[in-house]
N, C-alpha and C. Protein backbone atom coordinates (compact mmCIF):
# COMPACT_ATOMS: atom_id res chain seq x y z
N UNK A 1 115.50 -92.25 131.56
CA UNK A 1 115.63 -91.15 132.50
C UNK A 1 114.26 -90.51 132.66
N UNK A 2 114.27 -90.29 133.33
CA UNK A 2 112.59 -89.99 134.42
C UNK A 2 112.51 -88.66 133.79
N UNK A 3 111.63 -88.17 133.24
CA UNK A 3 111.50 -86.47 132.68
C UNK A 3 110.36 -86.00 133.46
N UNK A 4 110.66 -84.70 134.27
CA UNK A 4 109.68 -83.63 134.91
C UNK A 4 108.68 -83.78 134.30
N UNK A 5 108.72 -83.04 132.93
CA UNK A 5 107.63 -83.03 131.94
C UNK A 5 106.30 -84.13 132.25
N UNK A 6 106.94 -85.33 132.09
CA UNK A 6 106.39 -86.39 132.54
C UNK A 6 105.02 -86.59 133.63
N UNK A 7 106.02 -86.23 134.94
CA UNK A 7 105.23 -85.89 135.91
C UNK A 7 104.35 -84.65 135.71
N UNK A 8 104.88 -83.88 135.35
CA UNK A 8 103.92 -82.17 135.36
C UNK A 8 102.63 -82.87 134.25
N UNK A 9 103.30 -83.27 133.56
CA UNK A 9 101.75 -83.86 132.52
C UNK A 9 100.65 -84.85 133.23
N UNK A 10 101.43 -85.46 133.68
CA UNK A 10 100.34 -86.82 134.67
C UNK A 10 99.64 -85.84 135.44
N UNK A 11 100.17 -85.22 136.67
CA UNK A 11 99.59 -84.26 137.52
C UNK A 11 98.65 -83.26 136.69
N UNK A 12 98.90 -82.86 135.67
CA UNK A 12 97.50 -81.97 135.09
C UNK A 12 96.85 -82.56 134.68
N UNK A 13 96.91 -84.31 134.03
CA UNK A 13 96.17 -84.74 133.27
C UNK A 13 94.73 -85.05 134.37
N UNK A 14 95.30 -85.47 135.80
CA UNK A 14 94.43 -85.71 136.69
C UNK A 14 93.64 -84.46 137.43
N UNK A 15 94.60 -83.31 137.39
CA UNK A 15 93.82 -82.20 138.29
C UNK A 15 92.68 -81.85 137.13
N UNK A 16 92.59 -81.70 135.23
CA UNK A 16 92.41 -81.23 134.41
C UNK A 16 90.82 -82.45 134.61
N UNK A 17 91.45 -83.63 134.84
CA UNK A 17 90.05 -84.50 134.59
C UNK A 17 90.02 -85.21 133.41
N UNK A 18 91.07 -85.50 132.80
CA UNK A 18 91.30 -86.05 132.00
C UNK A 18 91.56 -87.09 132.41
N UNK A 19 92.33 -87.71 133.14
CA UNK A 19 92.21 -89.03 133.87
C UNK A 19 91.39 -88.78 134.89
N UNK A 20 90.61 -89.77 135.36
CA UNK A 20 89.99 -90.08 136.68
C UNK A 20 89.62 -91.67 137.11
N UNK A 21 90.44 -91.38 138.27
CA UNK A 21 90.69 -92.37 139.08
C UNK A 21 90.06 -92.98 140.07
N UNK A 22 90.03 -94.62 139.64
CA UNK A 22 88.93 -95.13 141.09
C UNK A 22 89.63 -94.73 142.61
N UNK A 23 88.97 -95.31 143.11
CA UNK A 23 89.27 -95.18 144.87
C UNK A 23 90.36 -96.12 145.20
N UNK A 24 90.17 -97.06 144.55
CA UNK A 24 92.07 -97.71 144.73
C UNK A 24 92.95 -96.50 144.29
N UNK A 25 92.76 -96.34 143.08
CA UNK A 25 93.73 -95.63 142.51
C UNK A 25 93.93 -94.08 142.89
N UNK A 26 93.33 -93.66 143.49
CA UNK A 26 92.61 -92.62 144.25
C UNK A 26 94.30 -92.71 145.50
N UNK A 27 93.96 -93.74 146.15
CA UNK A 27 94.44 -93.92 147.61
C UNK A 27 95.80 -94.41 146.91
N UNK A 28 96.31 -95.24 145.93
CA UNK A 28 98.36 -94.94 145.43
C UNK A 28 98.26 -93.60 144.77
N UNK A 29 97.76 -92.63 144.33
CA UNK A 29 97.80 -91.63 144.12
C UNK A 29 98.42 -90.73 145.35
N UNK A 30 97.78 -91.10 146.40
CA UNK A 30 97.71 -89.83 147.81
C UNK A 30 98.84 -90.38 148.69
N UNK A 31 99.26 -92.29 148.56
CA UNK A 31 100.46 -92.76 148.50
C UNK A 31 101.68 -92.10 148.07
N UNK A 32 101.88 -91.91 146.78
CA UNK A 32 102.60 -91.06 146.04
C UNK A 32 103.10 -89.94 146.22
N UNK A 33 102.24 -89.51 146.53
CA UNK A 33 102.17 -87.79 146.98
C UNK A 33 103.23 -87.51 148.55
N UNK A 34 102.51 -88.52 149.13
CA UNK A 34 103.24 -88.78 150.36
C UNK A 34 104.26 -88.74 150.41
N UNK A 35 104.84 -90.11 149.56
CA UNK A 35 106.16 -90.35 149.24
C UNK A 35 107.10 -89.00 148.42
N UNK A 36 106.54 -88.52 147.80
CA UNK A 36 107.36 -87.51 147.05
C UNK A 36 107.14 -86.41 148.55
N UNK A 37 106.73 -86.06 149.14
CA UNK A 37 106.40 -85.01 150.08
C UNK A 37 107.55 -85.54 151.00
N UNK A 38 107.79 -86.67 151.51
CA UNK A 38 108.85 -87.14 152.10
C UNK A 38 110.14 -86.81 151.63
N UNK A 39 109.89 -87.60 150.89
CA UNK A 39 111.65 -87.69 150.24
C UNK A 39 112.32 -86.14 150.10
N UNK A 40 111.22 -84.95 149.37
CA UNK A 40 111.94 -83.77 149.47
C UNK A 40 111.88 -83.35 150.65
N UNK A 41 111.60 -83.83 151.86
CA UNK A 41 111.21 -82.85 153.18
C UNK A 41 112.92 -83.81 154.08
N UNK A 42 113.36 -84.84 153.40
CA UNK A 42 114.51 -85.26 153.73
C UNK A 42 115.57 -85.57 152.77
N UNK A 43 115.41 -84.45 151.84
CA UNK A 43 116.58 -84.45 151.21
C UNK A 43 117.95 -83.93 151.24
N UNK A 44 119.37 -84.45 151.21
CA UNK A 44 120.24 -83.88 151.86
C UNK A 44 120.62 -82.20 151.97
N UNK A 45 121.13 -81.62 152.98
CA UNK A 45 121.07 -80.22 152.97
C UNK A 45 122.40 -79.78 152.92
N UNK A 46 123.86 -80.39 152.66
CA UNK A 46 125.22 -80.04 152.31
C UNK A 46 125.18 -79.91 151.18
N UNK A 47 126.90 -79.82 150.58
CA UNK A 47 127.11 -79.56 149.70
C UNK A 47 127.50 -80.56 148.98
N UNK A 48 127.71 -81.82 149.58
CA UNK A 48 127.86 -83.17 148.91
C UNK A 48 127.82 -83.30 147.77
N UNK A 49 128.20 -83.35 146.79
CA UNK A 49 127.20 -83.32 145.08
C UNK A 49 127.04 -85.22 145.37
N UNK A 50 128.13 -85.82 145.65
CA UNK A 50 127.61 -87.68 145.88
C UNK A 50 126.32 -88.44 146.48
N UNK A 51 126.76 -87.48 147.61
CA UNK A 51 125.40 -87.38 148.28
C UNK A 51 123.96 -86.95 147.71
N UNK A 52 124.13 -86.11 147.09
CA UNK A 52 122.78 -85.20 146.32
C UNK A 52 122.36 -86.21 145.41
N UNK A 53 123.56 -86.81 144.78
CA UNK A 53 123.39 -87.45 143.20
C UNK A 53 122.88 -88.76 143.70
N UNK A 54 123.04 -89.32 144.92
CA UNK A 54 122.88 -90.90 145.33
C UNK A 54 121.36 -90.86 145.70
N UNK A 55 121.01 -89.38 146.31
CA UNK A 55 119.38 -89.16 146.80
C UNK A 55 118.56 -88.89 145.35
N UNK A 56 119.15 -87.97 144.43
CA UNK A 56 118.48 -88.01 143.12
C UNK A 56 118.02 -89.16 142.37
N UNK A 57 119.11 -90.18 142.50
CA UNK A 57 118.94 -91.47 141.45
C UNK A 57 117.88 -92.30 142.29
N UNK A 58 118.05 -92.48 143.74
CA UNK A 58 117.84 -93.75 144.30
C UNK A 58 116.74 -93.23 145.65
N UNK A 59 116.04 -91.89 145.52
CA UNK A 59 114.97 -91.66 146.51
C UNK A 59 114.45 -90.52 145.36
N UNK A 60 114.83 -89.81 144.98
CA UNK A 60 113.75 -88.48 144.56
C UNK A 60 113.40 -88.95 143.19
N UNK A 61 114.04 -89.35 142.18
CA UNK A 61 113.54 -90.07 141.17
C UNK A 61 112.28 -91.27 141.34
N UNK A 62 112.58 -92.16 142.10
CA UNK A 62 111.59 -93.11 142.11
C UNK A 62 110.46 -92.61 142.86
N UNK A 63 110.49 -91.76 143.83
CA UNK A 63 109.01 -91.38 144.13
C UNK A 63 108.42 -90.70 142.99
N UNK A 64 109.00 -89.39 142.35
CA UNK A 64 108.52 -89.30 141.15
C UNK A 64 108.14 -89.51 140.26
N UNK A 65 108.59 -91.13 139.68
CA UNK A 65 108.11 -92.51 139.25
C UNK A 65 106.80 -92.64 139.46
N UNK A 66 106.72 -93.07 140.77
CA UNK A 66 105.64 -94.02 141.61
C UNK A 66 104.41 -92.79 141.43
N UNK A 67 104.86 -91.69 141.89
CA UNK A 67 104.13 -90.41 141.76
C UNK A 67 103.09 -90.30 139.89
N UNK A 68 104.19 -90.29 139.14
CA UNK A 68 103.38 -90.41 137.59
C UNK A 68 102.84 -91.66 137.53
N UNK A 69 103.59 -92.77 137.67
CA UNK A 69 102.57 -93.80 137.72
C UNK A 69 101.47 -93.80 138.25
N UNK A 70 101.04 -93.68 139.54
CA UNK A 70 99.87 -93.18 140.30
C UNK A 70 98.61 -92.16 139.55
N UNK A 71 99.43 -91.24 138.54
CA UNK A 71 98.46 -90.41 137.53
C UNK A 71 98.39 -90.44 136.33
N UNK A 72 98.56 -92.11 136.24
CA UNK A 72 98.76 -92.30 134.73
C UNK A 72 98.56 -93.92 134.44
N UNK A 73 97.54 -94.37 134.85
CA UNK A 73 97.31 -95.24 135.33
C UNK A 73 96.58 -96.36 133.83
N UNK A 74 97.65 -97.25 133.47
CA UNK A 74 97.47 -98.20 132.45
C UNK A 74 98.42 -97.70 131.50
N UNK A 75 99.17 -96.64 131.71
CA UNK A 75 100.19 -96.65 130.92
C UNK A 75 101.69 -97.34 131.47
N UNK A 76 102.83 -97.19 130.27
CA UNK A 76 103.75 -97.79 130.91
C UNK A 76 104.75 -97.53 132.31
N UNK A 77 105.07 -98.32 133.21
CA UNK A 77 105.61 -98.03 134.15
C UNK A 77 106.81 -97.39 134.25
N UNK A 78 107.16 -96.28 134.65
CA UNK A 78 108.32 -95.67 135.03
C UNK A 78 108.95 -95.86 135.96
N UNK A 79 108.27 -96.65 137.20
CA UNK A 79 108.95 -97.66 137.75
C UNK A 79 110.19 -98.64 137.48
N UNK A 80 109.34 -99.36 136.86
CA UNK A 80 110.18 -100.39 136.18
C UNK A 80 110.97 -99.74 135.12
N UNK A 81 110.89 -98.59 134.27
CA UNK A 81 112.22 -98.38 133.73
C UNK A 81 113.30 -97.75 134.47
N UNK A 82 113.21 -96.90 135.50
CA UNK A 82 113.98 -96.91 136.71
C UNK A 82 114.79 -98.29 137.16
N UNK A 83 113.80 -99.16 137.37
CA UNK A 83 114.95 -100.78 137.69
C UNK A 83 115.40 -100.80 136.89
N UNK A 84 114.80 -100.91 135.53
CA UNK A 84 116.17 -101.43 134.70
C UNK A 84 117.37 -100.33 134.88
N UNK A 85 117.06 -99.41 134.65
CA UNK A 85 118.35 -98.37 134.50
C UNK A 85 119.30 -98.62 135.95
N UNK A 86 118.72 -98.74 137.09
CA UNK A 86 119.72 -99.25 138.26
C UNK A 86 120.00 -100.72 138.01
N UNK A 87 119.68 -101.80 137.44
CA UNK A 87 120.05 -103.29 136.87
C UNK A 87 121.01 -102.41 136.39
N UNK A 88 121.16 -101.63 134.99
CA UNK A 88 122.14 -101.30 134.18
C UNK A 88 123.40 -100.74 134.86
N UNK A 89 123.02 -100.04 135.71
CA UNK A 89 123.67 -98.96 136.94
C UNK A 89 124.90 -99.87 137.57
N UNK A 90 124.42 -101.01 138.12
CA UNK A 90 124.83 -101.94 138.79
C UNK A 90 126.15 -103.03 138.19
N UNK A 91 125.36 -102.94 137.23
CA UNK A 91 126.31 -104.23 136.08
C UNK A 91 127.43 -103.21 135.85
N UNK A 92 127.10 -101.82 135.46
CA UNK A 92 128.43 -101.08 134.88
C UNK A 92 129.34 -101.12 136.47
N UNK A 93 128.79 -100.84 137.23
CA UNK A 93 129.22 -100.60 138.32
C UNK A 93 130.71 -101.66 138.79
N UNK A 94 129.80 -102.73 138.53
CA UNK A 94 130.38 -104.29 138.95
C UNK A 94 131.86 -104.19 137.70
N UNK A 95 131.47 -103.76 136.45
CA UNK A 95 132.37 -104.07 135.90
C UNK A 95 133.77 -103.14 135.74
N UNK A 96 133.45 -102.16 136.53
CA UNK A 96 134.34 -101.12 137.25
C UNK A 96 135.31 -101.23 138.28
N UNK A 97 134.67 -101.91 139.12
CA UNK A 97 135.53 -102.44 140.30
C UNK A 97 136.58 -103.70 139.87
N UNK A 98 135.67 -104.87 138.69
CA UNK A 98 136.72 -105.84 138.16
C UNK A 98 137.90 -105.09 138.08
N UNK A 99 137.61 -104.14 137.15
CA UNK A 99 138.87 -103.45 136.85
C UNK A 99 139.95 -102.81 137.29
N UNK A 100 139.19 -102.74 138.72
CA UNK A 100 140.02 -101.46 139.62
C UNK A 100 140.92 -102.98 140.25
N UNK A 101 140.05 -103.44 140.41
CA UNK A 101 140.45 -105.10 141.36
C UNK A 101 142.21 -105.79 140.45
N UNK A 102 141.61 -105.87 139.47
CA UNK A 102 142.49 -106.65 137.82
C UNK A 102 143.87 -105.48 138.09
N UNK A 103 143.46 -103.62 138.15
CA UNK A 103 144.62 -103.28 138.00
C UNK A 103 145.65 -103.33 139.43
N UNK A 104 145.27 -103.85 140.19
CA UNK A 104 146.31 -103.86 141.54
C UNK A 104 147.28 -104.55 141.64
């Protein structure tokens, strides 16, 4: 699970100068930013909680991801533990419906 903390640390580690980043890394950094600037500028505005929870897991989390990754650059990907956790997401998922399927 993706922790704020996380991000708030990457983001100071880079404004602080503690990391510094080439010009590739520079430009998925400002990528990132983008992407997180998006995703909250279209995030749902009802009261949905399904809705909220489907944009949390599967748009505002992973930019936030991509976002620390971007300021944290050679450490491990939060990306990819995001996939796995939707791989995991998925399989439980699948084995939910067997069931719903099995009890009819």
């Amino acid at each position: 699970m993706l922790s704020n903390e996380i991000v708030f640390n990457a983001l100071a580690d880079v404004r602080e100068g503690r990391i510094l980043l080439n010009r590739n890394q520079q430009a998925d950094f400002i990528a990132a930013v983008e992407e997180v600037a998006r995703v909250l500028l279209t995030a749902p505005q009802g009261t949905d909680a399904f809705e909220h929870g489907l944009w949390q897991r599967y748009e505002r989390a992973p930019a936030l991801a991509k976002l620390a990754d971007a300021a944290r650059p050679g450490q491990p990907s939060l990306v990819d533990e995001l996939d796995a956790e939707r791989v995991e997401d998925a399989r439980v998922v699948r084995q939910l419906q067997a069931r719903i399927h099995a009890g009819r």
